[in-house]
Protein backbone atom coordinates (compact mmCIF):
# COMPACT_ATOMS: atom_id res chain seq x y z
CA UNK A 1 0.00 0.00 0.00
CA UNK A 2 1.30 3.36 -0.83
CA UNK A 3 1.23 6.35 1.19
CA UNK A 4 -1.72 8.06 1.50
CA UNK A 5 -2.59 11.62 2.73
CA UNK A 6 -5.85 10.59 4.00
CA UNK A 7 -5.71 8.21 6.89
CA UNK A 8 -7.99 5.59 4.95
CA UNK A 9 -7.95 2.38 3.23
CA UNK A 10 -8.85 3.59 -0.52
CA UNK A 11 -9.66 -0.17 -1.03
CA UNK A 12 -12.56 1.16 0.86
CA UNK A 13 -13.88 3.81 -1.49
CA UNK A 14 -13.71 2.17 -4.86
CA UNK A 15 -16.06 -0.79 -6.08
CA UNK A 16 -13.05 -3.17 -7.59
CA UNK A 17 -11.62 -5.38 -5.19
CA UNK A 18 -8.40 -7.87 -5.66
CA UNK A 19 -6.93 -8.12 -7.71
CA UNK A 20 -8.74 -5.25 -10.37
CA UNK A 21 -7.82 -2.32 -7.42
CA UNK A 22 -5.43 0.46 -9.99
CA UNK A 23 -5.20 2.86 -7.30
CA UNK A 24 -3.88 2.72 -3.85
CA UNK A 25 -3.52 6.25 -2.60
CA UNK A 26 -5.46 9.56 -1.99
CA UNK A 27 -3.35 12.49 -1.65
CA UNK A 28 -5.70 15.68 -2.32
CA UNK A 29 -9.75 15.88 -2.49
CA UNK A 30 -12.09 18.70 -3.20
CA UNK A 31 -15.46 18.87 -4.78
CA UNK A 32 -13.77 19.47 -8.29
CA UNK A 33 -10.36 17.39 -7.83
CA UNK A 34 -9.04 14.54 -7.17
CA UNK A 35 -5.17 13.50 -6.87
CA UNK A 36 -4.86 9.64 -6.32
CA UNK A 37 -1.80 7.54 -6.84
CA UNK A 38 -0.75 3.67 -7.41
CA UNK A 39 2.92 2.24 -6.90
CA UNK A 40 3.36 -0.39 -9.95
CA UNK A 41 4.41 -3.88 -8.77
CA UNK A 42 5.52 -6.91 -10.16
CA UNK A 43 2.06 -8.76 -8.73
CA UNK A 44 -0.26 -6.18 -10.73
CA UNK A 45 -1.81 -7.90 -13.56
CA UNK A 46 -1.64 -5.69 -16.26
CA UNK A 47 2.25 -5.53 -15.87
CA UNK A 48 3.59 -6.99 -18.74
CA UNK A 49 7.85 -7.26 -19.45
CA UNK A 50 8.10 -5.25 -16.42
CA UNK A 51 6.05 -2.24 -17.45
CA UNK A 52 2.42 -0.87 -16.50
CA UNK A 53 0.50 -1.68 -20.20
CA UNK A 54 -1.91 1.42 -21.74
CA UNK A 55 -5.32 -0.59 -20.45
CA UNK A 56 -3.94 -0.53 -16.86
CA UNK A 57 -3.42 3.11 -17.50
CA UNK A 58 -6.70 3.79 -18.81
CA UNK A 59 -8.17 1.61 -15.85
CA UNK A 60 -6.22 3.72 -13.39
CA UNK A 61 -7.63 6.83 -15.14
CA UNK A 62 -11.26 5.53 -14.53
CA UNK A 63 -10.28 4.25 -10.97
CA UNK A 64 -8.99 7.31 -10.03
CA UNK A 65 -12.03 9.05 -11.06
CA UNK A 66 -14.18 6.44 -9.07
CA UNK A 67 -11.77 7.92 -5.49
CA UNK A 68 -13.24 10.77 -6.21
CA UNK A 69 -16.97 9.97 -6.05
CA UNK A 70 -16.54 6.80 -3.52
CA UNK A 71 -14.83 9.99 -1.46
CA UNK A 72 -18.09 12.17 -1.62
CA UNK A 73 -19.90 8.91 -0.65
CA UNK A 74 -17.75 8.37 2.34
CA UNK A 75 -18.37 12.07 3.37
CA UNK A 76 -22.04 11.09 3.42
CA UNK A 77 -21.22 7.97 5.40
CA UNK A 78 -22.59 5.63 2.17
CA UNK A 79 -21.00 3.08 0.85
CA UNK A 80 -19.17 3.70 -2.71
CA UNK A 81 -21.34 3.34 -5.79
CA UNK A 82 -20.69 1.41 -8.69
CA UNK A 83 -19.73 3.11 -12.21
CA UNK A 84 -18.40 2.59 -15.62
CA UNK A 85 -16.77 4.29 -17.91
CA UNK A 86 -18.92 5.90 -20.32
CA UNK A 87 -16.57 7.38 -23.12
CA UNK A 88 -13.07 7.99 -23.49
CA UNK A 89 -11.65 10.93 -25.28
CA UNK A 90 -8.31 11.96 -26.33
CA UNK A 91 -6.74 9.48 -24.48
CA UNK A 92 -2.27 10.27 -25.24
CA UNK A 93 0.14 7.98 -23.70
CA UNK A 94 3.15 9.34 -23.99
CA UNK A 95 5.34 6.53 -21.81
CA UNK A 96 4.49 3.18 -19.72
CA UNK A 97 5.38 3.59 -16.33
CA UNK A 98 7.88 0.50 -14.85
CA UNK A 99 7.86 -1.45 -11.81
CA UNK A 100 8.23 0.75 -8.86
CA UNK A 101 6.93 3.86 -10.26
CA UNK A 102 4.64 5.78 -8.39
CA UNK A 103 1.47 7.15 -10.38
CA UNK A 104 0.18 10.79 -9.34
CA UNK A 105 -2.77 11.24 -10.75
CA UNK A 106 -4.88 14.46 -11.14
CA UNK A 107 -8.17 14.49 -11.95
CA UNK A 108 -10.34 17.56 -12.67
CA UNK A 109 -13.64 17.45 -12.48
CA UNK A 110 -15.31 19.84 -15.64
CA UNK A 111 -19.23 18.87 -15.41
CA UNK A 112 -20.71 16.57 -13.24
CA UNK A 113 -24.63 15.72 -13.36
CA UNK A 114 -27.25 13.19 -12.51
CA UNK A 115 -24.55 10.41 -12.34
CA UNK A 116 -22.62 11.55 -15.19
CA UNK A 117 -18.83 13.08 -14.93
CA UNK A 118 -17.07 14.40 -17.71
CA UNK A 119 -13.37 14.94 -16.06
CA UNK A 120 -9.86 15.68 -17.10
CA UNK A 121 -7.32 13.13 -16.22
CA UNK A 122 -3.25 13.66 -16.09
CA UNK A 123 -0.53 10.53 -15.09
CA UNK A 124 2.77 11.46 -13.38
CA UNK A 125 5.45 10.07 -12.67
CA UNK A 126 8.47 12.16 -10.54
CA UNK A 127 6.48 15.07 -12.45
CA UNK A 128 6.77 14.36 -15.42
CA UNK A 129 3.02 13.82 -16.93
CA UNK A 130 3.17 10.41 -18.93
CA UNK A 131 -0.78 10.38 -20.42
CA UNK A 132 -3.77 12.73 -20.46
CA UNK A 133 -7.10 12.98 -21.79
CA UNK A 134 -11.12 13.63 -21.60
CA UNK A 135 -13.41 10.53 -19.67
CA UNK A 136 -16.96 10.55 -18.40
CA UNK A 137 -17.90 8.35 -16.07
CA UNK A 138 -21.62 6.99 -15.13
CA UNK A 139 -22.51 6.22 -12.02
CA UNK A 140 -24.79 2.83 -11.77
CA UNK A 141 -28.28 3.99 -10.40
């Protein structure tokens, strides 16, 4: 587990479990932002020849996005809701992260209504911003 700057078991906020969890830390919330991170290891499953591959980068894009609303949940004191991704847009990978790496993740929320998010997402790694891009999320009603 990485560090996280909220004293709180992310595991707890986001519907994946083992061994589907892509994040593993919160380190900033507000009601339009989220910045979440995941250390890559060796036991991940969508490490392939030692590197993170693009799905597990678009799947800790949507993840991250899903700390943010299973965080608002938590504020109410409900349990985290389930979502999906509804479209992806723009989606640029510009490197795969590599074992040990530690994802910082910043997601903006832009519009968010009756379920629906439409959010910016940017990857870094030692801040240097490795993929970006457009998602909207649904949340399952």
């Amino acid at each position: 587990m990485s560090f996280s700057a909220y004293d709180i078991d992310v595991r707890q906020l986001i519907p994946q479990q083992h061994p589907f969890v892509m994040v593993d830390a919160l380190f900033a919330y507000s009601d339009t932002e989220v910045i979440a991170g995941l250390t890559i290891h060796e036991s991940n499953i969508l490490v392939r020849d030692e590197k993170f591959t693009e799905p597990g980068l678009i799947e800790h894009m949507a993840q991250s996005v899903a700390l943010h609303t299973g965080y608002q949940y938590h504020l109410k004191k409900e349990p985290a809701p389930t979502g999906y991704i509804g479209a992806i847009k723009n989606i640029t990978i510009l490197s795969l992260p590599k074992l040990n790496d530690q994802l910082r993740t910043t997601v903006q929320i832009m519009n968010e209504f009756m379920g629906i998010s439409a959010v910016k997402i940017s990857v870094n790694v030692d801040g240097n911003e490795i993929a970006f891009g457009e998602m909207k999320t649904v949340v399952a009603s």
